[in-house]
Protein backbone atom coordinates (compact mmCIF):
# COMPACT_ATOMS: atom_id res chain seq x y z
CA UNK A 1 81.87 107.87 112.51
CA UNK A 2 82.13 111.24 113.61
CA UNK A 3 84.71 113.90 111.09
CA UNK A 4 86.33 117.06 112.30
CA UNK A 5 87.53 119.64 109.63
CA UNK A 6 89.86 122.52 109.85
CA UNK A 7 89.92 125.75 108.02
CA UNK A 8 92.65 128.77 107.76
CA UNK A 9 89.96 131.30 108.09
CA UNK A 10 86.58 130.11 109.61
CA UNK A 11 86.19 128.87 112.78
CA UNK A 12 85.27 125.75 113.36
CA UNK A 13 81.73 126.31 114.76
CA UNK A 14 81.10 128.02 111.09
CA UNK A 15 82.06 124.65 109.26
CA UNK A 16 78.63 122.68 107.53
CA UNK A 17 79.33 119.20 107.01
CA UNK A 18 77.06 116.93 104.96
CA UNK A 19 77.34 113.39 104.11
CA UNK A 20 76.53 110.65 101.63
CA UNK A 21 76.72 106.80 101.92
CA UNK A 22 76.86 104.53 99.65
CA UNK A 23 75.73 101.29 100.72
CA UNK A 24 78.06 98.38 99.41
CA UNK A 25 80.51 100.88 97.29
CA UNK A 26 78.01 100.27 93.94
CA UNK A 27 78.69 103.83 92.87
CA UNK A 28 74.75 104.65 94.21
CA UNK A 29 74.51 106.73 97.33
CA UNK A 30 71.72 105.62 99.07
CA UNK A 31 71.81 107.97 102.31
CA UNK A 32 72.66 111.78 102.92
CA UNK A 33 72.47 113.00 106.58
CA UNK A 34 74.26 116.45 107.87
CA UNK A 35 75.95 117.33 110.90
CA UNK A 36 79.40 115.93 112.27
CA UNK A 37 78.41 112.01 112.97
CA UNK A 38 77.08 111.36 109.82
CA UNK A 39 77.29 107.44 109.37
CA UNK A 40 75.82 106.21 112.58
CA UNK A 41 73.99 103.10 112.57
CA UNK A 42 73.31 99.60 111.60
CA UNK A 43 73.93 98.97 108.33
CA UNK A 44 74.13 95.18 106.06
CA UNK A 45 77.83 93.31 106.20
CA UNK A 46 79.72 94.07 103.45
CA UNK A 47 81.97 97.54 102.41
CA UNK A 48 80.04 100.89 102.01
CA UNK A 49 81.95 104.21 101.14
CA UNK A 50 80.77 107.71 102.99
CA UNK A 51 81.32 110.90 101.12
CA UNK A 52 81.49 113.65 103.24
CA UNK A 53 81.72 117.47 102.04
CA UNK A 54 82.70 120.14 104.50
CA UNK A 55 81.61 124.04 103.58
CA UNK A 56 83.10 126.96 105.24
CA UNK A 57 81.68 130.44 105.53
CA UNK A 58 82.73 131.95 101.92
CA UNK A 59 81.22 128.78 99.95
CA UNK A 60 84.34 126.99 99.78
CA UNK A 61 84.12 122.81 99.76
CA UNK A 62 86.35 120.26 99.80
CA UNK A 63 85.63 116.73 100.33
CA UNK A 64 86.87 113.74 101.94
CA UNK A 65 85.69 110.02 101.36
CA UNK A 66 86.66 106.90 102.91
CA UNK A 67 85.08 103.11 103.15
CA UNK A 68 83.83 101.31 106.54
CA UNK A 69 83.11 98.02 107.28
């Protein structure tokens, strides 16, 4: 599940992304990876959430979070 972000100011080469997983949405997250393709793999049936938090070049964050199948 790759995640592209955009920012007014830094390019997007400068962008950090980092993720976290939480396996069957139980409000635990039970993996963190970083880099752009963050929740690749196998994982149990059932609905998990990802978390993923992008950081540009002054510090700033925001974060985006969604749930897969």
């Amino acid at each position: 599940m790759p995640i592209e972000a955009q920012d007014d100011f830094s390019a997007s080469q400068f962008l950090t992304y980092e993720n976290e997983i939480d396996i069957f949405s139980n409000g635990s997250f039970n993996l963190a990876g970083i880099g752009q393709d963050g929740a690749n793999g196998i994982y149990p049936t059932g609905t998990h959430l990802i978390l993923w938090t992008v950081t540009d070049e002054c510090g700033n964050q925001d974060q985006c979070a969604y749930s897969f199948f």
